[in-house]
N, C-alpha and C. Protein backbone atom coordinates (compact mmCIF):
# COMPACT_ATOMS: atom_id res chain seq x y z
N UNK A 1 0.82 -1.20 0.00
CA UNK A 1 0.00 0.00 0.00
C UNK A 1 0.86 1.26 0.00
N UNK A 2 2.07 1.10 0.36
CA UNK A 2 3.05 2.28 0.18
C UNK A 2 2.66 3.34 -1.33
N UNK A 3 3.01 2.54 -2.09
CA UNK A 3 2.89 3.10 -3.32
C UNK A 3 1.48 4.51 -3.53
N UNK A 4 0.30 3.50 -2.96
CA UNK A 4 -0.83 4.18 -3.07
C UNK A 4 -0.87 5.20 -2.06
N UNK A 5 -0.40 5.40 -0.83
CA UNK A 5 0.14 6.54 0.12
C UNK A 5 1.34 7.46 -0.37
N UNK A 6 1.57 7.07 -1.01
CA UNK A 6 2.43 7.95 -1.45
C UNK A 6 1.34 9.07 -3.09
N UNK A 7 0.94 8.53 -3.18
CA UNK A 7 0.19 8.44 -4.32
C UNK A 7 -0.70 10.04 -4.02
N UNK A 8 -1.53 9.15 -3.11
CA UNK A 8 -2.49 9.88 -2.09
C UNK A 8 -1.94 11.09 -1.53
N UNK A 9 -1.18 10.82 -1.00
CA UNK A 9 -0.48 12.07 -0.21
C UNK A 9 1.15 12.21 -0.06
N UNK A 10 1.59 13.44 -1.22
CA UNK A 10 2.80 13.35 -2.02
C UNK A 10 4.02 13.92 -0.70
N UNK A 11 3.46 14.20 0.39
CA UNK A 11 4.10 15.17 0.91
C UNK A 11 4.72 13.93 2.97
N UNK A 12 3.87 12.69 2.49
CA UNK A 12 4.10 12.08 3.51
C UNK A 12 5.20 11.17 3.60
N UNK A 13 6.04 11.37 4.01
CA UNK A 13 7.61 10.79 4.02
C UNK A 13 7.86 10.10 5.57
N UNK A 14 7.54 10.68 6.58
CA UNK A 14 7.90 9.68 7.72
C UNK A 14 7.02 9.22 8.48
N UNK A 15 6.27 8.34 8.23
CA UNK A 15 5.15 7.53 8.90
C UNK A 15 5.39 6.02 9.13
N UNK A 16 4.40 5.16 9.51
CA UNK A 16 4.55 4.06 9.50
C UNK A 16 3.02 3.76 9.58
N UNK A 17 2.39 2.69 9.36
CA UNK A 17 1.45 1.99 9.11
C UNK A 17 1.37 1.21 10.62
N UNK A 18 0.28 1.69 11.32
CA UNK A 18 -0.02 1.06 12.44
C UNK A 18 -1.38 0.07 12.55
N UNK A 19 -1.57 0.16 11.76
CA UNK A 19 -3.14 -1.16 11.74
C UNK A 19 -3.47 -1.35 10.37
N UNK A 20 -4.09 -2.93 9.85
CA UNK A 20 -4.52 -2.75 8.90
C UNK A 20 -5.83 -2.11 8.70
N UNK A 21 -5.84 -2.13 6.50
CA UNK A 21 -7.39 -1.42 6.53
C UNK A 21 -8.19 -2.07 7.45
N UNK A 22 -9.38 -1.01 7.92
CA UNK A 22 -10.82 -1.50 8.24
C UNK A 22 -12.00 -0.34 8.04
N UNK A 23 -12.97 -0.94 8.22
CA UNK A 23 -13.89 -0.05 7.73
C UNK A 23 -14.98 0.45 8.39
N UNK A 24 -14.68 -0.29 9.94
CA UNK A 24 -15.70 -0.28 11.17
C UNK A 24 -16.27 1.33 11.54
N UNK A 25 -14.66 2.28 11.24
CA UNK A 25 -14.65 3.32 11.86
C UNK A 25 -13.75 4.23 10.83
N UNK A 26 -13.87 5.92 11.24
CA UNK A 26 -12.89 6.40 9.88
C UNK A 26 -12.23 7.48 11.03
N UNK A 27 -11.43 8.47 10.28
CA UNK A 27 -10.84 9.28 10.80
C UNK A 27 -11.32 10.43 11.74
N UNK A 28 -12.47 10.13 12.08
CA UNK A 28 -13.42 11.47 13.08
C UNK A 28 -12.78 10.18 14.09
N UNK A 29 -13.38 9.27 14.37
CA UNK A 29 -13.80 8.52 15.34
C UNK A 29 -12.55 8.38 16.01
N UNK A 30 -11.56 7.91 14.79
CA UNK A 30 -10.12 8.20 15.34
C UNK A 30 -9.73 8.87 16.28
N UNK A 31 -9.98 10.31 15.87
CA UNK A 31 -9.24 11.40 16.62
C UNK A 31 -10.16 11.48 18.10
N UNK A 32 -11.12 10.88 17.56
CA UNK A 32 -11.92 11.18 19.38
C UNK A 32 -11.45 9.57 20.14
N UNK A 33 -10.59 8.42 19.35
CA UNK A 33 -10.01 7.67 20.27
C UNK A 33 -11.03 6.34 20.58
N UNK A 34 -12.16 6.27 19.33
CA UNK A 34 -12.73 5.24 19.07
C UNK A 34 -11.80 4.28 17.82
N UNK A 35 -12.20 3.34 17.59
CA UNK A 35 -12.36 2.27 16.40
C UNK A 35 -13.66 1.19 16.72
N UNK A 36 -14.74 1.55 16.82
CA UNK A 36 -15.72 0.43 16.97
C UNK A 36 -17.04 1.28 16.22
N UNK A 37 -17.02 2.72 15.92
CA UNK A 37 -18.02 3.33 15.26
C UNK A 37 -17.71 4.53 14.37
N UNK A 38 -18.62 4.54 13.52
CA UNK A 38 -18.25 5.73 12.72
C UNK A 38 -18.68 6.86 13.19
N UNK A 39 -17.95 8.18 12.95
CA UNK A 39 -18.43 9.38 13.34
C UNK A 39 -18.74 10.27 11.91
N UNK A 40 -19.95 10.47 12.11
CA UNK A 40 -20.33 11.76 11.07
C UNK A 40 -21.56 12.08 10.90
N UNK A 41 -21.71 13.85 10.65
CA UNK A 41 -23.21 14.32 11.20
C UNK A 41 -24.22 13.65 9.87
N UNK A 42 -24.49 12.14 10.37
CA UNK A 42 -25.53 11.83 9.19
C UNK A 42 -26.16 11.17 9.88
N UNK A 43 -27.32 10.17 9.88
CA UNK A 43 -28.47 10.16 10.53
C UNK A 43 -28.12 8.04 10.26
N UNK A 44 -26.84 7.78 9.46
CA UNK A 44 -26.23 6.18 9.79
C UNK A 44 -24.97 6.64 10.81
N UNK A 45 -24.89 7.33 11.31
CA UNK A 45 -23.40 7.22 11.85
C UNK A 45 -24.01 7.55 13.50
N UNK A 46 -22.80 7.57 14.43
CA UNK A 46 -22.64 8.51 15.65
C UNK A 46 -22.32 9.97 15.51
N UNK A 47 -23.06 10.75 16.15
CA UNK A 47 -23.16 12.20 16.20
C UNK A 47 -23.32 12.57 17.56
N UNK A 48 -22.20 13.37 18.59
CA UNK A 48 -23.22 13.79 19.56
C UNK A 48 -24.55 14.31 19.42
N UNK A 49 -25.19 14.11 20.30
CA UNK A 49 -27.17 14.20 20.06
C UNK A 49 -27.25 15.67 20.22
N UNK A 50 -26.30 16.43 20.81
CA UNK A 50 -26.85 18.24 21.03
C UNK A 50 -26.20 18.67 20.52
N UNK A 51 -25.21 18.31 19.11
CA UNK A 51 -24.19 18.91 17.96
C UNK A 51 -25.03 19.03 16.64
N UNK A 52 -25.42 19.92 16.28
CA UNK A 52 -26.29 20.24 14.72
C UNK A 52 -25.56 19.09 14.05
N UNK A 53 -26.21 18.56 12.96
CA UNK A 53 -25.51 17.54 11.78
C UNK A 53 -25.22 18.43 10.50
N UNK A 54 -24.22 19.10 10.87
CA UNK A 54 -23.21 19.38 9.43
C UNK A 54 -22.04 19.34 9.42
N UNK A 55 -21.30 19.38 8.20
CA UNK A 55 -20.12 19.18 7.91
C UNK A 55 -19.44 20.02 7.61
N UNK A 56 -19.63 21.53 8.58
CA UNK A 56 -19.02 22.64 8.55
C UNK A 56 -17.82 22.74 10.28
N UNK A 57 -16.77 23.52 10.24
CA UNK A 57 -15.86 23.83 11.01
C UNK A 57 -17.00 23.37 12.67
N UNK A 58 -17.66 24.47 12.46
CA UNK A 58 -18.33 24.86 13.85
C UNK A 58 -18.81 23.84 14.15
N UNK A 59 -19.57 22.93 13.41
CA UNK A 59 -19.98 21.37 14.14
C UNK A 59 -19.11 20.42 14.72
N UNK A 60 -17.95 20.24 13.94
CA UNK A 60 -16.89 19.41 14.50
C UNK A 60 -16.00 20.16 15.84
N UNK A 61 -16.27 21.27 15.60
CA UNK A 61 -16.01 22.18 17.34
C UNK A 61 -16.34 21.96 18.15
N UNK A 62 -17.61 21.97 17.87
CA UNK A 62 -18.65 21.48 19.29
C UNK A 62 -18.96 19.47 19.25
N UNK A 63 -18.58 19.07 17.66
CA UNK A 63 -18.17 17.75 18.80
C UNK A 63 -17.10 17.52 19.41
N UNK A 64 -16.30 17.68 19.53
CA UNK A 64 -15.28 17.80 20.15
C UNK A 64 -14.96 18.21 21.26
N UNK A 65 -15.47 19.37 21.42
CA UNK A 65 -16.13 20.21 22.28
C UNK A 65 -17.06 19.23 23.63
N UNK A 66 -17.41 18.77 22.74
CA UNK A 66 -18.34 17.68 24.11
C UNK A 66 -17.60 16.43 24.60
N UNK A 67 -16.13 16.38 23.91
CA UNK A 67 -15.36 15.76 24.87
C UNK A 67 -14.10 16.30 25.16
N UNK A 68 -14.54 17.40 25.60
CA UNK A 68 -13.90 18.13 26.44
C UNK A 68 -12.60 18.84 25.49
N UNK A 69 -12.74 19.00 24.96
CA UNK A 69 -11.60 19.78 23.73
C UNK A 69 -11.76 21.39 23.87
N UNK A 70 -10.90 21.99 23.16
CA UNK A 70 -11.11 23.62 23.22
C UNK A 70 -10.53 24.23 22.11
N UNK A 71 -10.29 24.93 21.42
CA UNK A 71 -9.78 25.64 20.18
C UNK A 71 -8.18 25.78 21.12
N UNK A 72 -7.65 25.80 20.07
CA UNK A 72 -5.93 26.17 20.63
C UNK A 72 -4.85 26.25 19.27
N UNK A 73 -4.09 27.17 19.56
CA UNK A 73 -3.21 27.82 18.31
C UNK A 73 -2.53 27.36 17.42
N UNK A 74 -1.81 25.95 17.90
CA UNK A 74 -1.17 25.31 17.22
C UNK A 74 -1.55 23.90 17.53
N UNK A 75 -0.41 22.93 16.95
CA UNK A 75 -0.09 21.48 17.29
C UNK A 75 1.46 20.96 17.60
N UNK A 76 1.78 22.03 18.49
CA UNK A 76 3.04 21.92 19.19
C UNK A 76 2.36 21.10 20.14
N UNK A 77 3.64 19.88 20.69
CA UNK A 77 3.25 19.11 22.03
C UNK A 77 3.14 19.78 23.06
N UNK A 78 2.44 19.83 23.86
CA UNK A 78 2.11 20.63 25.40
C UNK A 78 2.20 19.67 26.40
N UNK A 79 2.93 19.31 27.14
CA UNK A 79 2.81 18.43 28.58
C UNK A 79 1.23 18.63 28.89
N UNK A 80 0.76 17.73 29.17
CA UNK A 80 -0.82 17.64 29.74
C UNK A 80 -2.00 17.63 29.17
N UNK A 81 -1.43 17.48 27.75
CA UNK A 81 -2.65 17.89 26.57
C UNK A 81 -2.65 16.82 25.50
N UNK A 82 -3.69 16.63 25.06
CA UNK A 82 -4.11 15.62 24.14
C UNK A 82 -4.32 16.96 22.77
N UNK A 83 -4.03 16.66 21.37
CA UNK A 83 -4.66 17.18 20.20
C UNK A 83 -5.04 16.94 19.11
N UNK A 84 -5.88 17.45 18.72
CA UNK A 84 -6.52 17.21 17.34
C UNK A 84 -6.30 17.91 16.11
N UNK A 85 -6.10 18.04 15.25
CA UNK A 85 -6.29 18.64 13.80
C UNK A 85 -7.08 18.76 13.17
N UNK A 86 -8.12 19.27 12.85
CA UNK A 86 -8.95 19.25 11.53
C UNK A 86 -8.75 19.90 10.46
N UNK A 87 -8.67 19.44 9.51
CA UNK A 87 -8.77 19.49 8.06
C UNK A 87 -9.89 20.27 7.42
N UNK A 88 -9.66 20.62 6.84
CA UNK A 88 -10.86 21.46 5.66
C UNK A 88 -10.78 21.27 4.50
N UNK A 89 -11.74 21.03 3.12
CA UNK A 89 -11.15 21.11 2.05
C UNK A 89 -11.80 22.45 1.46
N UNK A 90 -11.07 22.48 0.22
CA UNK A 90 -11.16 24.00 -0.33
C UNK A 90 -12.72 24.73 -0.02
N UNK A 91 -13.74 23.33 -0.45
CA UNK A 91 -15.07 23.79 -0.69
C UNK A 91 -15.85 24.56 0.77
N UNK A 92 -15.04 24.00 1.92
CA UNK A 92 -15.48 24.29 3.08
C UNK A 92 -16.12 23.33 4.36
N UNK A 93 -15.86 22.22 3.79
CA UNK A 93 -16.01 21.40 4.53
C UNK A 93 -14.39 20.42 5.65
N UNK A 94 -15.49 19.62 6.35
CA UNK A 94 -14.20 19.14 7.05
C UNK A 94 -14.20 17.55 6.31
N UNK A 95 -13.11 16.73 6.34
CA UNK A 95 -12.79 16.12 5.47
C UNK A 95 -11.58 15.10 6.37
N UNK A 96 -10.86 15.49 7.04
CA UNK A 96 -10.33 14.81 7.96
C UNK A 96 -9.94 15.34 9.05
N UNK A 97 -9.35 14.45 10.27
CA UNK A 97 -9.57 15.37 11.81
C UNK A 97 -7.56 14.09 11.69
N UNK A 98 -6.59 14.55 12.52
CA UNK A 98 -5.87 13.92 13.39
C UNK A 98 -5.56 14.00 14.35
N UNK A 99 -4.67 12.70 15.33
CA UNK A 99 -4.76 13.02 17.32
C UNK A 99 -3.24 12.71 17.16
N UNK A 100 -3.15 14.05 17.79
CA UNK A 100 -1.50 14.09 18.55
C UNK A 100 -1.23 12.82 19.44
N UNK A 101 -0.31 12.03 19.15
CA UNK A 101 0.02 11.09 20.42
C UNK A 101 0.83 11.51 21.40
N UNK A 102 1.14 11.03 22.82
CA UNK A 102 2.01 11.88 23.46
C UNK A 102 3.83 11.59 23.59
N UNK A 103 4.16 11.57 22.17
CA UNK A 103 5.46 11.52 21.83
C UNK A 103 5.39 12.50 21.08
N UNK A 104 4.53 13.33 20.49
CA UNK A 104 4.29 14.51 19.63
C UNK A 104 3.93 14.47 18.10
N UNK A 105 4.29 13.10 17.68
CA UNK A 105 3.63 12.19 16.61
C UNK A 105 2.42 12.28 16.22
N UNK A 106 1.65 12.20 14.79
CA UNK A 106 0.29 12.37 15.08
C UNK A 106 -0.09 10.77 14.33
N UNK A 107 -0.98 10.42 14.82
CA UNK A 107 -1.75 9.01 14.14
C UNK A 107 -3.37 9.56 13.38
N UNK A 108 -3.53 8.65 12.33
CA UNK A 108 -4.32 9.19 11.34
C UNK A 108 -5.09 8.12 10.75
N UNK A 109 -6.57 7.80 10.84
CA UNK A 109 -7.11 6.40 9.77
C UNK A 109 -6.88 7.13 8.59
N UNK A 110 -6.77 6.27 7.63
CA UNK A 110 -6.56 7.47 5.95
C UNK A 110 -7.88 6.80 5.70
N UNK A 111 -9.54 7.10 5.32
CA UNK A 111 -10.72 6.64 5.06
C UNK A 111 -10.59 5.40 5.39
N UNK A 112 -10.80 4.20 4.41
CA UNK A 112 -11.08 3.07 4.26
C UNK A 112 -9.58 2.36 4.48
N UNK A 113 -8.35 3.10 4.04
CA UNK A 113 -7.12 2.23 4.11
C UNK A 113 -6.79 2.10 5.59
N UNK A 114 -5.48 2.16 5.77
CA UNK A 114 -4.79 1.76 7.08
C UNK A 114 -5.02 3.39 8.10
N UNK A 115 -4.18 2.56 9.52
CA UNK A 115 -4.27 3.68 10.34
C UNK A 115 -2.61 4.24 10.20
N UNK A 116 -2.20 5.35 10.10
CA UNK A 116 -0.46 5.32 10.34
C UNK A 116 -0.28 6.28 11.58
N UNK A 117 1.08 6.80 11.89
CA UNK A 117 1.63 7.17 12.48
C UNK A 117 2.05 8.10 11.81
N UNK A 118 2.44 9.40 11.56
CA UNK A 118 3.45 10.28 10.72
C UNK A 118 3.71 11.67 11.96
N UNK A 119 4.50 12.06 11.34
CA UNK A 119 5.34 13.05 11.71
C UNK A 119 4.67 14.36 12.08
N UNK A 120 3.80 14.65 11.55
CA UNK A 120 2.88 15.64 11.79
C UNK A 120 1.68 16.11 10.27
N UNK A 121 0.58 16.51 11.02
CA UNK A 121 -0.03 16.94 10.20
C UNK A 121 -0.11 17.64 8.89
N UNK A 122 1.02 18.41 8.83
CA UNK A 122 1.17 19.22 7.08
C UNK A 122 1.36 17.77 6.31
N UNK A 123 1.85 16.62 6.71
CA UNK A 123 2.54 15.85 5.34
C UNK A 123 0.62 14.99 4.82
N UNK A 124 -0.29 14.80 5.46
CA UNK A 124 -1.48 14.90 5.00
C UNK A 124 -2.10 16.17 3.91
N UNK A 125 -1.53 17.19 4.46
CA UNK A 125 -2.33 18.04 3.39
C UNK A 125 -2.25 18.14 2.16
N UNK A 126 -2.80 18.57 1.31
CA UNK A 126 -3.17 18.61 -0.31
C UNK A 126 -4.73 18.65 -1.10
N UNK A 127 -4.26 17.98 -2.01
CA UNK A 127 -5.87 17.52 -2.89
C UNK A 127 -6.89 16.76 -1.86
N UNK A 128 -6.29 15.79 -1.26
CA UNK A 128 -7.40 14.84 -0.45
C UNK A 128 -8.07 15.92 0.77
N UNK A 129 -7.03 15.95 1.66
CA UNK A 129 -7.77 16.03 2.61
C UNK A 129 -7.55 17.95 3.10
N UNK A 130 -7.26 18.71 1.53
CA UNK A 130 -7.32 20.30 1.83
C UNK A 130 -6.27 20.46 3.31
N UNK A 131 -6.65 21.36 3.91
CA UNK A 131 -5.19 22.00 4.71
C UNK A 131 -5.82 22.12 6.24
N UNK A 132 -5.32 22.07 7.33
CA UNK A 132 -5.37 21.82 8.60
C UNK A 132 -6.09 23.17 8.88
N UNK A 133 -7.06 23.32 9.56
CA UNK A 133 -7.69 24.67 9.67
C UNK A 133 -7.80 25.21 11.30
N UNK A 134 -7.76 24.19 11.96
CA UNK A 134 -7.92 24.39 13.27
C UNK A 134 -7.61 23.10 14.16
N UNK A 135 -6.82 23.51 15.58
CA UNK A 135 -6.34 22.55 16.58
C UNK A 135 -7.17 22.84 17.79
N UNK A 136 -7.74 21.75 18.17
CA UNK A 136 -7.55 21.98 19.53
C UNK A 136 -7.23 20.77 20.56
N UNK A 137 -7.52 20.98 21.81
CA UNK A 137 -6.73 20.32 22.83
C UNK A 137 -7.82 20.36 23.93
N UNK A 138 -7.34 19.01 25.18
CA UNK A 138 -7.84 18.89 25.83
C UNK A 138 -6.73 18.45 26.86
N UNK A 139 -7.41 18.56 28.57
CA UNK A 139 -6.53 17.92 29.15
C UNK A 139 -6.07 16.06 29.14
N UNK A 140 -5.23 16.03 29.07
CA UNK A 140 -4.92 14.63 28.90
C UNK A 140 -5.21 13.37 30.29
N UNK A 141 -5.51 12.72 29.31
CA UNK A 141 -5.91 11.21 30.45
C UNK A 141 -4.37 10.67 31.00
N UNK A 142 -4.77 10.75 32.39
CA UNK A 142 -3.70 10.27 32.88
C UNK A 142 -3.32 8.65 32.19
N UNK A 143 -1.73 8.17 32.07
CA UNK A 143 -2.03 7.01 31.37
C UNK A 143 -2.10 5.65 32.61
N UNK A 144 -2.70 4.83 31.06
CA UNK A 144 -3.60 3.55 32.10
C UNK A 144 -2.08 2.44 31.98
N UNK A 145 -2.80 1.70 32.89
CA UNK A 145 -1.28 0.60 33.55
C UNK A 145 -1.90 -0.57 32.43
C-alpha cells in the first residue's frame, strides 16, 4: 500500500502503518479515540445528540467540544494535553480530523485504508484532505497501567 500513500499524499515521508485497513470506523472517530463506530453528522453514523448535523468547522467544534476539547493555536506538544487537527477542504467542509500522540507524533485512519503514524499533520495536506484549519486540545488522560 506504500505506493498508493504515497500516491495519495505526495508530501508524507515519515510515517509508518499502524493497523490494517478496516472499515468499522474512519478518521473522526479516530481522533476522538474510538475504532468500533463511525463518526459523522448523518443520521447512519454517531453524532453527539446536542451537535447540529453538518459538515461545517463549527460542528466538529462542538463535537469535540463535548469531549472536552477547546480551540488552541497550534499542534506543538504541550505536557498535559491531548490534540486534534482538523482538516478542511477548499469547498469548506471538514474532510479529515488527526490526534497528537504523546510523543508529539500524530496518528491518522486514511478513510477506508490503514491507520499510520506520521510526523505531523502538514505531510497529509493537499488535494485529499485540503489543509489543517484548526487545533484543539484537551486535558490529557492520565495514562492507564
Amino acid at each position: 500500500m506504500t505506493d498508493r500513500l504515497r500516491e495519495l499524499f505526495p508530501a508524507l515521508l515519515d510515517y509508518r502503518v499502524t493497523s490494517p485497513q478496516e472499515a468499522r470506523y474512519n478518521c473522526i472517530a479516530w481522533a476522538a479515540g474510538e475504532a468500533n463506530r463511525w463518526w459523522s453528522p448523518d443520521i447512519d453514523s454517531y453524532w453527539p445528540p446536542e451537535v447540529p448535523m453538518d459538515y461545517g468547522l463549527g460542528a466538529y467544534i462542538s463535537a469535540f467540544g463535548t469531549l472536552g476539547y477547546e480551540r488552541c493555536a497550534n499542534g506543538s506538544l504541550e505536557e498535559g494535553f491531548e490534540k486534534v487537527a482538523i482538516y478542511e477542504s477548499p469547498s469548506g467542509y471538514v474532510v479529515h480530523m488527526a490526534r497528537q500522540l504523546h510523543t508529539g507524533r500524530w496518528t491518522s485512519k486514511l478513510g477506508g485504508l490503514e491507520d499510520i503514524e506520521h510526523a505531523g499533520p502538514a505531510e497529509l495536506e493537499g488535494r485529499e484532505y485540503g489543509a489543517v484549519v484548526q487545533y484543539m486540545r484537551r486535558v490529557a488522560s492520565p495514562p492507564s497501567d
